[in-house]
C-alpha atoms as a PDB file:
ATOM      1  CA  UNK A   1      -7.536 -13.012  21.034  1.00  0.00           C
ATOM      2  CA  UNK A   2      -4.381 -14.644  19.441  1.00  0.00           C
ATOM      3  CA  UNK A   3      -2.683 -12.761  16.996  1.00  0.00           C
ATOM      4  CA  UNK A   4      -3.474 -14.300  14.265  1.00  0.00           C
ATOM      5  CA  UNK A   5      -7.436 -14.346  14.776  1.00  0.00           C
ATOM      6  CA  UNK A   6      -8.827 -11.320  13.602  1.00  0.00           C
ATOM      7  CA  UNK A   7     -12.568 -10.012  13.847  1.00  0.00           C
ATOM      8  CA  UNK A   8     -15.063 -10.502  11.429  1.00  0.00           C
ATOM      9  CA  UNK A   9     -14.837 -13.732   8.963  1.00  0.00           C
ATOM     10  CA  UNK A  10     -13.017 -14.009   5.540  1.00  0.00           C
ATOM     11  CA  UNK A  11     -15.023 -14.183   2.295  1.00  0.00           C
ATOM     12  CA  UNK A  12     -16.170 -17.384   1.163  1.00  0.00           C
ATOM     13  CA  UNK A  13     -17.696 -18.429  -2.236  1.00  0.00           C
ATOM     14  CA  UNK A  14     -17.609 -17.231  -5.934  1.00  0.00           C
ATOM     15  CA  UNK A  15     -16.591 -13.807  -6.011  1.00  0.00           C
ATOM     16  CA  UNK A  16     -19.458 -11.346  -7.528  1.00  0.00           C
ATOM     17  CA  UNK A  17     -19.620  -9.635 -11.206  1.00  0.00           C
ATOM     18  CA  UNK A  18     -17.804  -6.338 -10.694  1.00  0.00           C
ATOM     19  CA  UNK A  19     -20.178  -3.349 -10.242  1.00  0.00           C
ATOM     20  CA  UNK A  20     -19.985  -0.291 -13.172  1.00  0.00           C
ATOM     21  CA  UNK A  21     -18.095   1.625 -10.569  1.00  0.00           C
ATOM     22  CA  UNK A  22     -15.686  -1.616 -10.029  1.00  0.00           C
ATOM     23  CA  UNK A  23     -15.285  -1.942 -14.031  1.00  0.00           C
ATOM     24  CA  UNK A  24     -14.413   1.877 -14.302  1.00  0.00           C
ATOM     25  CA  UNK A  25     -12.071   1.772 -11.244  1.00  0.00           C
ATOM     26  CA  UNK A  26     -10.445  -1.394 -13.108  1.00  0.00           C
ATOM     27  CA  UNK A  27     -10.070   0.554 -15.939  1.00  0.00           C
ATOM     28  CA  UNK A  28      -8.287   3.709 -14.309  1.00  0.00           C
ATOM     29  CA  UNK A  29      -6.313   1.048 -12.500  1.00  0.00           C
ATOM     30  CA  UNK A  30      -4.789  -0.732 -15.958  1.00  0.00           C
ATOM     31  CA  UNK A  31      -4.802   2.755 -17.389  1.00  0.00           C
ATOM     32  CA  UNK A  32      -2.274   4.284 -14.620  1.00  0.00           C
ATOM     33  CA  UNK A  33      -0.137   0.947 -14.560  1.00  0.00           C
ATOM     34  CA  UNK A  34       0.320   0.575 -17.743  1.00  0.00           C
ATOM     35  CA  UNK A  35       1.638   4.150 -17.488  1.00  0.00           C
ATOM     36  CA  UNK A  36       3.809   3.792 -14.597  1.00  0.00           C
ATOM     37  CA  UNK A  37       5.306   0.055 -15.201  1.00  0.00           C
ATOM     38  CA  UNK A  38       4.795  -0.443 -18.965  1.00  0.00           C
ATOM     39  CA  UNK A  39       5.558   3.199 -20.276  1.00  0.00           C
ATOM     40  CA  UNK A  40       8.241   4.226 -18.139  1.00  0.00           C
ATOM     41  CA  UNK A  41       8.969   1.143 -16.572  1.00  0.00           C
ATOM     42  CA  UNK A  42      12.313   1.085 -14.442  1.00  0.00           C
ATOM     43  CA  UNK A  43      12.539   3.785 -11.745  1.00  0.00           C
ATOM     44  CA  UNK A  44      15.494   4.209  -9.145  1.00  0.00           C
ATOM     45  CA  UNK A  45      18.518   6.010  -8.529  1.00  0.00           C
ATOM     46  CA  UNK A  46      20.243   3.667 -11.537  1.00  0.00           C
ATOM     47  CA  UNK A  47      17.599   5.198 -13.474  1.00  0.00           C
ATOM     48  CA  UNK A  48      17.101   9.105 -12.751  1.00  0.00           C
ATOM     49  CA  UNK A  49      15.104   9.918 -15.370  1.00  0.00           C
ATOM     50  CA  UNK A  50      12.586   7.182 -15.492  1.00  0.00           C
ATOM     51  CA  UNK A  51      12.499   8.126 -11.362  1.00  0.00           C
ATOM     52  CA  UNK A  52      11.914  11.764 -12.286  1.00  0.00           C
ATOM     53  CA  UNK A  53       9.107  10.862 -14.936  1.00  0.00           C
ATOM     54  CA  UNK A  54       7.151   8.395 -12.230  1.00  0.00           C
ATOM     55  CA  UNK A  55       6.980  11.510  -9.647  1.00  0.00           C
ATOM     56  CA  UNK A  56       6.077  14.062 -12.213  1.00  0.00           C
ATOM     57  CA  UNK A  57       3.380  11.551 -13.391  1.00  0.00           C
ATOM     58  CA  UNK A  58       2.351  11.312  -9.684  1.00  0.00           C
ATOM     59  CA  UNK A  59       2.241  14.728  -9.069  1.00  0.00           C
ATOM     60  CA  UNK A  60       0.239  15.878 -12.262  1.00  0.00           C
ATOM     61  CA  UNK A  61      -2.268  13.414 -11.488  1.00  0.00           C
ATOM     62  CA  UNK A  62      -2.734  14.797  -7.880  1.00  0.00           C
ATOM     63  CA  UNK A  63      -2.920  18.107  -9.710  1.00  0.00           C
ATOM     64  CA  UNK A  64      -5.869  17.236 -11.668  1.00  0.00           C
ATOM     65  CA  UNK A  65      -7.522  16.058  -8.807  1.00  0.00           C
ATOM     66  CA  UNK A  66      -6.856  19.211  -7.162  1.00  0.00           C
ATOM     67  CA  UNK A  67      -4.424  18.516  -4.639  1.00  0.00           C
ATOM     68  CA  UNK A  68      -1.794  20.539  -3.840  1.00  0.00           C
ATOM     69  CA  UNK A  69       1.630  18.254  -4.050  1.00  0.00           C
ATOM     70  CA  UNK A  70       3.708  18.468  -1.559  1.00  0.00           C
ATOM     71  CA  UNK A  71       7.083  17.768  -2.184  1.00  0.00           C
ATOM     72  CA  UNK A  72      10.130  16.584  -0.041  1.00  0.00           C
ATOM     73  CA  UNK A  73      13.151  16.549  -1.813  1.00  0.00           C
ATOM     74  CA  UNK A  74      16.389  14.613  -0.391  1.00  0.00           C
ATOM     75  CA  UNK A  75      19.424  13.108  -1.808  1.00  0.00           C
ATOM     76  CA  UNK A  76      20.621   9.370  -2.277  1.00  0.00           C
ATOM     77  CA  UNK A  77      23.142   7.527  -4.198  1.00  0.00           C
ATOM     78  CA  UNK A  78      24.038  11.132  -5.819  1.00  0.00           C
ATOM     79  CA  UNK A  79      20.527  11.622  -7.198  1.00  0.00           C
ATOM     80  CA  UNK A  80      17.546  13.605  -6.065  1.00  0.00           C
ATOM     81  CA  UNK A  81      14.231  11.718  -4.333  1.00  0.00           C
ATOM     82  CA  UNK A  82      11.204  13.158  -3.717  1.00  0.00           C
ATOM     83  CA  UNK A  83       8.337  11.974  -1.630  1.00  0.00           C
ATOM     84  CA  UNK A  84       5.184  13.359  -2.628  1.00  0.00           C
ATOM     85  CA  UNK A  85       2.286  14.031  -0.433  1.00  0.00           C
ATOM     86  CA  UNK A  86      -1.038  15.397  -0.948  1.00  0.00           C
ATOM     87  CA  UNK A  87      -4.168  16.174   2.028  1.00  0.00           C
ATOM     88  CA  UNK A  88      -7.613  15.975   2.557  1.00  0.00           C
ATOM     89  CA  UNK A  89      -8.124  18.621   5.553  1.00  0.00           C
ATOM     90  CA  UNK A  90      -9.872  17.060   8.307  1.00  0.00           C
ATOM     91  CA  UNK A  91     -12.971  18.462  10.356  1.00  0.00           C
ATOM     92  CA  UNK A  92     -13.375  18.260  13.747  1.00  0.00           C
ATOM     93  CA  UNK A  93     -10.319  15.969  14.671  1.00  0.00           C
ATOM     94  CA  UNK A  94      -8.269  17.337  12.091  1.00  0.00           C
ATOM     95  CA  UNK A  95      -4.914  17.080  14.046  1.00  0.00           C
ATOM     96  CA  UNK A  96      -5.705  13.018  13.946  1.00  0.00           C
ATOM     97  CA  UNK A  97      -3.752  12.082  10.675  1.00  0.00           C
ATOM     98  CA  UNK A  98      -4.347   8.949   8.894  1.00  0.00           C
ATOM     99  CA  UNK A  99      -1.581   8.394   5.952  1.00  0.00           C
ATOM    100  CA  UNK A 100      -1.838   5.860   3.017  1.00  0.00           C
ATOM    101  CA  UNK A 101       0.948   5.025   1.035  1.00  0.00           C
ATOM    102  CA  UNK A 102       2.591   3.223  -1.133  1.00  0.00           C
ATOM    103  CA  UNK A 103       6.644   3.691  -2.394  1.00  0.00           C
ATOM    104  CA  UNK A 104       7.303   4.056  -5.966  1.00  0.00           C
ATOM    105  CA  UNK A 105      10.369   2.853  -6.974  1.00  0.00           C
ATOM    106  CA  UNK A 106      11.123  -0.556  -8.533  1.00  0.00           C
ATOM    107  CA  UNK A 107      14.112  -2.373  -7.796  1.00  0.00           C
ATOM    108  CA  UNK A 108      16.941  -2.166 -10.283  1.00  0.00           C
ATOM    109  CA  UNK A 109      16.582  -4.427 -13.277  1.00  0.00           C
ATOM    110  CA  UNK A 110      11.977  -5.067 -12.908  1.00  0.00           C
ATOM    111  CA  UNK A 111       9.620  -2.921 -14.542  1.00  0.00           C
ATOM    112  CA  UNK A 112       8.371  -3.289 -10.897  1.00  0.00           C
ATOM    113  CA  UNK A 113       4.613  -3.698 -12.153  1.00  0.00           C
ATOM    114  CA  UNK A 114       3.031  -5.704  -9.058  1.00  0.00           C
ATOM    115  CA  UNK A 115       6.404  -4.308  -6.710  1.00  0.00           C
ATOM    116  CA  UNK A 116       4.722  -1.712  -6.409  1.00  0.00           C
ATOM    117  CA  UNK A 117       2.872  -0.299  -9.278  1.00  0.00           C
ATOM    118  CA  UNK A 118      -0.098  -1.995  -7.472  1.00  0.00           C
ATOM    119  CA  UNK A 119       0.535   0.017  -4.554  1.00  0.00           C
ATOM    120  CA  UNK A 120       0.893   3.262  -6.212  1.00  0.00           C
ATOM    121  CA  UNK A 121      -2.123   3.245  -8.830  1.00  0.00           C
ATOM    122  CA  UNK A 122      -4.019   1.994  -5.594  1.00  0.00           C
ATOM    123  CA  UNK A 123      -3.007   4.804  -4.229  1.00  0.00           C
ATOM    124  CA  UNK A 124      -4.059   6.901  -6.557  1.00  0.00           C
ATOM    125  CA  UNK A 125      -7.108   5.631  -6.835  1.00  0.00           C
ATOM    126  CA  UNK A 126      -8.098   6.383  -3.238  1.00  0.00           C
ATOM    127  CA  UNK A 127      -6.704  10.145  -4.056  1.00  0.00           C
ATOM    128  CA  UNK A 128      -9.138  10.040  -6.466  1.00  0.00           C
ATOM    129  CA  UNK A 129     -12.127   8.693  -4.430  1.00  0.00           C
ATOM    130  CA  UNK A 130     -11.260  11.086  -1.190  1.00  0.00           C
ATOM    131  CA  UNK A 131     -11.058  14.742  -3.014  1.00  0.00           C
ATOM    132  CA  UNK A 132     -13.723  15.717  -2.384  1.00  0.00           C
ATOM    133  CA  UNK A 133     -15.253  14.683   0.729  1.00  0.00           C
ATOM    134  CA  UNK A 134     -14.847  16.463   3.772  1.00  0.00           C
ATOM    135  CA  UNK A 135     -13.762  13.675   6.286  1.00  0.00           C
ATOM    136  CA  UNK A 136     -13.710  14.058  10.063  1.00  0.00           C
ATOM    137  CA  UNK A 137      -9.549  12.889  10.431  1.00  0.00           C
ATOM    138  CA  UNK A 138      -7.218  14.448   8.403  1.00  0.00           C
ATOM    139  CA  UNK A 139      -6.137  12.122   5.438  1.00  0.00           C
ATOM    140  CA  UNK A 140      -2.852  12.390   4.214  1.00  0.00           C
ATOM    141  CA  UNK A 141      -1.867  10.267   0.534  1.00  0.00           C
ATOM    142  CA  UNK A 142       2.046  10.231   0.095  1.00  0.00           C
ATOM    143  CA  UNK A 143       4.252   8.266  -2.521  1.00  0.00           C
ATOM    144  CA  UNK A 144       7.529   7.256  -1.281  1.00  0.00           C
ATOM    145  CA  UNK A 145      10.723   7.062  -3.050  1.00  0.00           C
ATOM    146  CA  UNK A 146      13.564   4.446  -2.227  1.00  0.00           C
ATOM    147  CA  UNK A 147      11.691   1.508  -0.314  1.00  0.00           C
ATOM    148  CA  UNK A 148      13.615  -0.882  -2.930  1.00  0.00           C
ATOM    149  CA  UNK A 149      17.655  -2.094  -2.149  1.00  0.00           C
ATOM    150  CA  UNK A 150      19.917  -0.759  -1.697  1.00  0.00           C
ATOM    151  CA  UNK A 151      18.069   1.600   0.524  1.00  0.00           C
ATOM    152  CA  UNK A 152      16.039  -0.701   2.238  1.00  0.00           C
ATOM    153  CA  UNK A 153      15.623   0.017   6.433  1.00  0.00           C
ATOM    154  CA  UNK A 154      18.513   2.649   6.199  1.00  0.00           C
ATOM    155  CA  UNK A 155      18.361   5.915   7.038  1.00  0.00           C
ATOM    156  CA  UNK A 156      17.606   7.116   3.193  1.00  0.00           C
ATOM    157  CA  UNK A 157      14.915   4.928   2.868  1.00  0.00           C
ATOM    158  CA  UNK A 158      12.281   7.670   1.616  1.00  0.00           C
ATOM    159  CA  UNK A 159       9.346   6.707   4.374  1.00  0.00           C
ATOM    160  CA  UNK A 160      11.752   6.548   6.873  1.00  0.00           C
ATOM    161  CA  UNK A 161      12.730  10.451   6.135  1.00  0.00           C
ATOM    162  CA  UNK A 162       9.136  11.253   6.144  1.00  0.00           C
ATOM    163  CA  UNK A 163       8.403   9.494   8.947  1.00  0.00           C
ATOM    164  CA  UNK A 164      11.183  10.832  10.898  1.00  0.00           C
ATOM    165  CA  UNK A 165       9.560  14.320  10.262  1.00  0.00           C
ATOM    166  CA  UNK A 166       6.330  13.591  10.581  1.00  0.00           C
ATOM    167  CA  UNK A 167       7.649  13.038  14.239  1.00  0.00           C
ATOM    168  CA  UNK A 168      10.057  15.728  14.446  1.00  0.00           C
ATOM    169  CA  UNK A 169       7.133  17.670  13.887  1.00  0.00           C
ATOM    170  CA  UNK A 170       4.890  16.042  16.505  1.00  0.00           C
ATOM    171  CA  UNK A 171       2.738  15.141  14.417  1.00  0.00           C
ATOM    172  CA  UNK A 172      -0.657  12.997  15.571  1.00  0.00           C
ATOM    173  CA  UNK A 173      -0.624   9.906  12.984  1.00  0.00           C
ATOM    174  CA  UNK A 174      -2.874   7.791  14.418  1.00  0.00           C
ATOM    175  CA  UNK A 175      -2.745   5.416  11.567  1.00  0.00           C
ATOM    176  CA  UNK A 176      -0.613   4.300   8.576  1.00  0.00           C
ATOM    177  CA  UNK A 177      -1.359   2.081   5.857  1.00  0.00           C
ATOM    178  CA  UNK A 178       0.995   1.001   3.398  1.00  0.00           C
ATOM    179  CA  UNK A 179      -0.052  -0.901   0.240  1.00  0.00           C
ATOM    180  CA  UNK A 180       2.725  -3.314  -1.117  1.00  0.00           C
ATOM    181  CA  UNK A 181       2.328  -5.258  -4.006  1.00  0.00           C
ATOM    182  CA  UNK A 182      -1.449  -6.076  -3.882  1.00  0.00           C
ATOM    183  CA  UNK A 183      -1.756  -7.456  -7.577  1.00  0.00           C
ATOM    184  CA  UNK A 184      -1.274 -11.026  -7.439  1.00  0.00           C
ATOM    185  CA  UNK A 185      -4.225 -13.465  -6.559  1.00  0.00           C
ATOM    186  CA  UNK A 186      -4.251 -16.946  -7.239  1.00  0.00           C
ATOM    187  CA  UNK A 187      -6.929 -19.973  -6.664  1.00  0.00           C
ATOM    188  CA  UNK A 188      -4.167 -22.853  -7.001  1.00  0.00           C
ATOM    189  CA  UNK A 189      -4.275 -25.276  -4.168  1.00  0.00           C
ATOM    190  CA  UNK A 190      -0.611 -24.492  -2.580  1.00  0.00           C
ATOM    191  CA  UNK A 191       0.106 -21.073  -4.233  1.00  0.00           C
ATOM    192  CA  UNK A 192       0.742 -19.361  -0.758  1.00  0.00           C
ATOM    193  CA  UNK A 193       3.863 -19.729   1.024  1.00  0.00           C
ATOM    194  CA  UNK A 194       4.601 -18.576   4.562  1.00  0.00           C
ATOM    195  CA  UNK A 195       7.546 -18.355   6.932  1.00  0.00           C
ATOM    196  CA  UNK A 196       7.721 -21.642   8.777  1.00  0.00           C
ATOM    197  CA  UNK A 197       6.359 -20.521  11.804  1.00  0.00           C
ATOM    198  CA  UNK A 198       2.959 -19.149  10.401  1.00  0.00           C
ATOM    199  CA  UNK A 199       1.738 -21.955   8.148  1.00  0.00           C
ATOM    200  CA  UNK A 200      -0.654 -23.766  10.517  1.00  0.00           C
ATOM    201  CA  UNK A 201      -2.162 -20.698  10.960  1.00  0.00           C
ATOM    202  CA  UNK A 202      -2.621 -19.541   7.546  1.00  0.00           C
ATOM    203  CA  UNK A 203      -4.620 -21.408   4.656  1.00  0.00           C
ATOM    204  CA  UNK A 204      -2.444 -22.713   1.484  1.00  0.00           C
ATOM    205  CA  UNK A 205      -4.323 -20.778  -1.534  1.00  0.00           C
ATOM    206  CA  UNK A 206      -3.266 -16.986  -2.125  1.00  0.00           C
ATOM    207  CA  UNK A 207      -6.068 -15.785  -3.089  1.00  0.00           C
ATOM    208  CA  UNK A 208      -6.574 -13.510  -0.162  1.00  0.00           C
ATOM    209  CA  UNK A 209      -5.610 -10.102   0.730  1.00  0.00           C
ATOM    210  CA  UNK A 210      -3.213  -9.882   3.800  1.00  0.00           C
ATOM    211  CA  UNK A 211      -3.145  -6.968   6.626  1.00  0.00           C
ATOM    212  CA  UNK A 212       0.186  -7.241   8.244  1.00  0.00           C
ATOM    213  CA  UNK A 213       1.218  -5.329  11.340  1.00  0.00           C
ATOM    214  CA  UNK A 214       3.485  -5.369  14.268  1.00  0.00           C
ATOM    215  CA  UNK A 215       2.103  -6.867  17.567  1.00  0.00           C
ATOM    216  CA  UNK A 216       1.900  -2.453  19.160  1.00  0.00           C
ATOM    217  CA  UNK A 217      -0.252  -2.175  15.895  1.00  0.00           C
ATOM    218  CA  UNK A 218      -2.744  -4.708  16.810  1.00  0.00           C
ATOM    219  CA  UNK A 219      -5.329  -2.859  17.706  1.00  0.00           C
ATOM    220  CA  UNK A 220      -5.219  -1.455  14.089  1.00  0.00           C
ATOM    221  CA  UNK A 221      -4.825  -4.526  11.867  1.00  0.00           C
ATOM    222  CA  UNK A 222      -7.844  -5.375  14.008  1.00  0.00           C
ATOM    223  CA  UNK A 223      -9.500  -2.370  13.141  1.00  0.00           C
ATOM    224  CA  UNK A 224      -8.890  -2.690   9.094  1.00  0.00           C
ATOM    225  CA  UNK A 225      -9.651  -6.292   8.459  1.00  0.00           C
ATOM    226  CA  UNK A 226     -12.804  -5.834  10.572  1.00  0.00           C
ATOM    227  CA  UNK A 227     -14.011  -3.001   8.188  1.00  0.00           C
ATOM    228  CA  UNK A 228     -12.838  -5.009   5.046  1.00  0.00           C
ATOM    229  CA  UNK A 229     -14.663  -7.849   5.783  1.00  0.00           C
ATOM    230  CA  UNK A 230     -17.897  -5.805   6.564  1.00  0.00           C
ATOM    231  CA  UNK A 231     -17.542  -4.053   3.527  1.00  0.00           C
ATOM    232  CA  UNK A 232     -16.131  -6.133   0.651  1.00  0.00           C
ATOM    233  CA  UNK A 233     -16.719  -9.872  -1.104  1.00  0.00           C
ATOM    234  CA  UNK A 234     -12.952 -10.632  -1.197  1.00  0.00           C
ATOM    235  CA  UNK A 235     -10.894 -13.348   1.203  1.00  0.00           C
ATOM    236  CA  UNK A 236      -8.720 -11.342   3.932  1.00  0.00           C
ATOM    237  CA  UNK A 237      -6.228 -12.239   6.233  1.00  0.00           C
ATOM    238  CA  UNK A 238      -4.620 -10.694   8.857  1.00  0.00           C
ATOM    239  CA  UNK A 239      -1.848 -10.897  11.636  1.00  0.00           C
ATOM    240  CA  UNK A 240      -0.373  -8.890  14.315  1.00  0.00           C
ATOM    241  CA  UNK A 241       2.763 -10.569  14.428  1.00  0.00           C
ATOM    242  CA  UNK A 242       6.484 -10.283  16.086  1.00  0.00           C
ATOM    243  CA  UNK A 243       7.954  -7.545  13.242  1.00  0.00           C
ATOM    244  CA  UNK A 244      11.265  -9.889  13.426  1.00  0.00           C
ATOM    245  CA  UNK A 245       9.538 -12.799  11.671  1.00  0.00           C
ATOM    246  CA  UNK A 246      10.177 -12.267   7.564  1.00  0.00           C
ATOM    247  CA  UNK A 247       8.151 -10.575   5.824  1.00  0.00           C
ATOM    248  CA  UNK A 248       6.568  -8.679   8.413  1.00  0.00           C
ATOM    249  CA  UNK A 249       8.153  -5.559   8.463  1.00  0.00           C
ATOM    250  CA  UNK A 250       8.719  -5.334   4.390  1.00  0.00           C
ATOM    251  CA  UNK A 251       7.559  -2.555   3.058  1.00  0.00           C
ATOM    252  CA  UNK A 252       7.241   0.959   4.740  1.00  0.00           C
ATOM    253  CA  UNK A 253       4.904   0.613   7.557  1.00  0.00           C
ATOM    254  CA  UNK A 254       8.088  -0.610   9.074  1.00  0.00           C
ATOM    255  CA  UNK A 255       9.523   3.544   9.245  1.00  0.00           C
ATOM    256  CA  UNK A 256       6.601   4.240  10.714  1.00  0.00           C
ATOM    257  CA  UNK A 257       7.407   1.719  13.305  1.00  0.00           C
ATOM    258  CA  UNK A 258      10.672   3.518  14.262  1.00  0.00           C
ATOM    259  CA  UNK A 259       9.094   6.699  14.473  1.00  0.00           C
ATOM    260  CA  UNK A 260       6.455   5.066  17.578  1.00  0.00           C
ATOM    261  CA  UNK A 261       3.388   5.134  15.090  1.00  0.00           C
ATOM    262  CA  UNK A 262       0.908   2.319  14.526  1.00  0.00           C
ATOM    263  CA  UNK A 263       1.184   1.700  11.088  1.00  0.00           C
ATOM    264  CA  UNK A 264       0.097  -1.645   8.938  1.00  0.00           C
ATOM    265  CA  UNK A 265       0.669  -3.474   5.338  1.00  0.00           C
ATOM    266  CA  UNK A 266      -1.777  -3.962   2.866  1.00  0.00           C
ATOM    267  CA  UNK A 267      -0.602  -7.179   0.553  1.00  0.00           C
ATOM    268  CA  UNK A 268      -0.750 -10.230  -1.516  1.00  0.00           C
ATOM    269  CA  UNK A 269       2.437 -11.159   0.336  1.00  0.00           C
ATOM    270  CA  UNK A 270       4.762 -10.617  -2.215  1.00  0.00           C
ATOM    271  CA  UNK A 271       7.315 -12.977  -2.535  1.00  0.00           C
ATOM    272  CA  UNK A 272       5.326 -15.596  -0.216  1.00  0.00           C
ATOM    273  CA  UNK A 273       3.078 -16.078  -3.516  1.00  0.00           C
ATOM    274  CA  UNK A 274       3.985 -13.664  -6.520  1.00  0.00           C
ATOM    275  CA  UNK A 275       6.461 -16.356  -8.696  1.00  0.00           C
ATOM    276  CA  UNK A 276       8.163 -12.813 -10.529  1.00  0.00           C
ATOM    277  CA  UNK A 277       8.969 -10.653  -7.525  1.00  0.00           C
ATOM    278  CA  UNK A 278      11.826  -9.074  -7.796  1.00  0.00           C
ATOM    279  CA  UNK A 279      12.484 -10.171 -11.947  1.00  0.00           C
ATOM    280  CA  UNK A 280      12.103  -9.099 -14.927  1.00  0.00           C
ATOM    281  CA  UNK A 281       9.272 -10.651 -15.628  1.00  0.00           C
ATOM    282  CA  UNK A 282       7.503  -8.295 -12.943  1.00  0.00           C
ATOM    283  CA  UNK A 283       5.053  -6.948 -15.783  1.00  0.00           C
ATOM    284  CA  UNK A 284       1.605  -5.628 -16.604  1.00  0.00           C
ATOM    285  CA  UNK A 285       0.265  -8.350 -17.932  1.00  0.00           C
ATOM    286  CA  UNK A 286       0.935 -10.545 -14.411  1.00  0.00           C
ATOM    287  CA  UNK A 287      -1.103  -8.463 -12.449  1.00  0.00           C
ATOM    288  CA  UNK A 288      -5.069  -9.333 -11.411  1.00  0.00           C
ATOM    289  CA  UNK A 289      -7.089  -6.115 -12.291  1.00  0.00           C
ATOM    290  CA  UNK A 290     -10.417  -7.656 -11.261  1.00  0.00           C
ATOM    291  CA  UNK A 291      -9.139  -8.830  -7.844  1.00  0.00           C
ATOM    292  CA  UNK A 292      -7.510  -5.411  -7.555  1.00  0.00           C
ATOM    293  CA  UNK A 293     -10.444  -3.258  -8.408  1.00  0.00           C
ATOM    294  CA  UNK A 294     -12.181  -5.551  -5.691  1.00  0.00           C
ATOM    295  CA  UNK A 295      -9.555  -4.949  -3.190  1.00  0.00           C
ATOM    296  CA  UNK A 296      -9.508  -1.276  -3.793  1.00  0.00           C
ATOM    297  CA  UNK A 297     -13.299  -0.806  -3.351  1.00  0.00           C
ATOM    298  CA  UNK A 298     -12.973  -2.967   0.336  1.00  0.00           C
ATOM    299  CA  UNK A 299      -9.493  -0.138   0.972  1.00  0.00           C
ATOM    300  CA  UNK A 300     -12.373   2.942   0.317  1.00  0.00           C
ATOM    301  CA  UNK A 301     -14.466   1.782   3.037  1.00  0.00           C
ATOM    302  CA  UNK A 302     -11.318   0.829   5.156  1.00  0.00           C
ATOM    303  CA  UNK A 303      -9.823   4.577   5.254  1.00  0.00           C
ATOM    304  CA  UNK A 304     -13.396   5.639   5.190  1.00  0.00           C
ATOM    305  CA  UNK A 305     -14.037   3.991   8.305  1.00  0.00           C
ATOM    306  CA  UNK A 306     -10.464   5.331   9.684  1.00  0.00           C
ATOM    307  CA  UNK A 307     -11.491   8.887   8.894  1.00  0.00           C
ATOM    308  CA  UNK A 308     -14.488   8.649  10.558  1.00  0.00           C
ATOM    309  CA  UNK A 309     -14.156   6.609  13.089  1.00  0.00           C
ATOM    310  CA  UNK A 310     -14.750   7.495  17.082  1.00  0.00           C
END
């Protein structure tokens, strides 16, 4: 198999009415992104107390679900971060960890609504769905702070301290998904952009959703599409790709990476299609909540599949 042909075959055709549970999970999805990109809005270091308001949000919501939050607390750029982290306990294969997340920080100067407000409320969403159920793997949900510049791929990068201790710690993380800026959908004939040396293999509309991994995490970019395209009516993509070529290692699978654990991206490819990445004009109102909720409802069944798999 080359590595950009992936199991299974993309979604074709008119995409179908969303069910009452899709029009509910649309719903909480608006509700919680309105919250964390329209109410507070900018959250970074430049910004402490928007930053602080975004993981107390984060955490109170994990509350009410009954999680117990997990924090780990670090200083950059004079400020404290926090990643938060909440668990599922796992049955029989408990000490096989599979961790979704998604960071939480905009970059300074964007409301950073689809960068990654997606990713979060997507995030929470799956908190929401996973509870109470009593999977097989262990299921860890975590909300990273500092993915954006001027932390980017350095050492206080907030996945990269977690992932550093997840392996300090020896821990068995089997598999990592990280949702990045999954908002952004687009039927326009030429709306998707790649780097030069993917864009025979890729088609021109952006109206898919991309999983993204390094050519070691093959095996599980395999693994999620296949389940995605079993499960949900939505076009995928997917690659298992050098991690040098751009784009591929953007988001915080890439600490994962460093740390020796197969870990993936989850994404509309960013700034390959979204025309207000990284502006301004990175708000609410741009993002697809249909397409989302969609998305979303394929992502249960993915880590479904993950927690339970043989």
């Amino acid at each position: 198999m080359a590595l950009t042909e992936m199991p299974g075959e993309s979604y074709r055709g008119p995409l179908p009415e969303l069910t009452a549970t899709q029009v509910k999970l649309r719903n909480a999805l608006k509700s919680d992104l309105t919250r964390i990109a329209g109410v507070i809005g900018e959250r970074n270091v430049q910004h402490p107390e928007n930053y602080a308001a975004a993981a107390l949000f984060l955490e109170k919501s994990l509350g009410e679900m009954g999680y117990d939050v997990e924090r780990q607390e670090y200083r950059a750029g004079g400020q404290a971060c926090v990643n938060l982290s909440a668990t599922v306990a796992g049955g029989d294969r408990a000490d096989q960890i599979v961790v979704v997340g998604a960071h939480y920080d905009s970059l300074s100067g964007t409301p950073g609504a689809n960068d990654n407000g997606t990713g979060v409320v997507a995030t929470l969403a799956l908190a929401r769905m996973f509870a109470k159920q009593k999977p097989q793997r262990t299921l860890r949900l975590v909300f990273f702070a500092n993915e954006e510049s001027p932390y980017f791929q350095t050492s206080q990068m907030g996945s990269l301290v977690y992932a550093k201790a997840c392996r300090a710690k020896n821990e068995n993380i089997v598999a990592m998904l990280s949702l990045e800026t999954i908002g952004y959908y687009s039927d326009a004939k030429n709306s998707q952009q790649y780097p030069s040396s993917l864009s025979a293999a890729y088609p021109s509309t952006g109206n898919f959703i991309g999983f993204v991994g390094n050519v070691e995490s093959k095996n599980l970019v395999a693994q999620c599409i296949d389940s995605f395209r079993k499960h949900a009516k939505f076009p995928s993509e997917g690659g298992a790709l050098p991690g040098n070529i751009d784009g591929v290692g953007w988001s915080d699978h890439w600490a994962f990476w460093q740390a020796n654990y197969p870990a993936i991206m989850v994404t509309d490819t960013a700034p390959f299609r979204y025309p207000h990445y990284h502006k301004a004009s990175d708000t609410i109102d741009k993002v697809d909540y249909e397409s989302m909720a969609r998305v979303v409802t394929g992502l249960e069944a993915v880590v479904a599949d993950l927690l339970n798999a043989n």
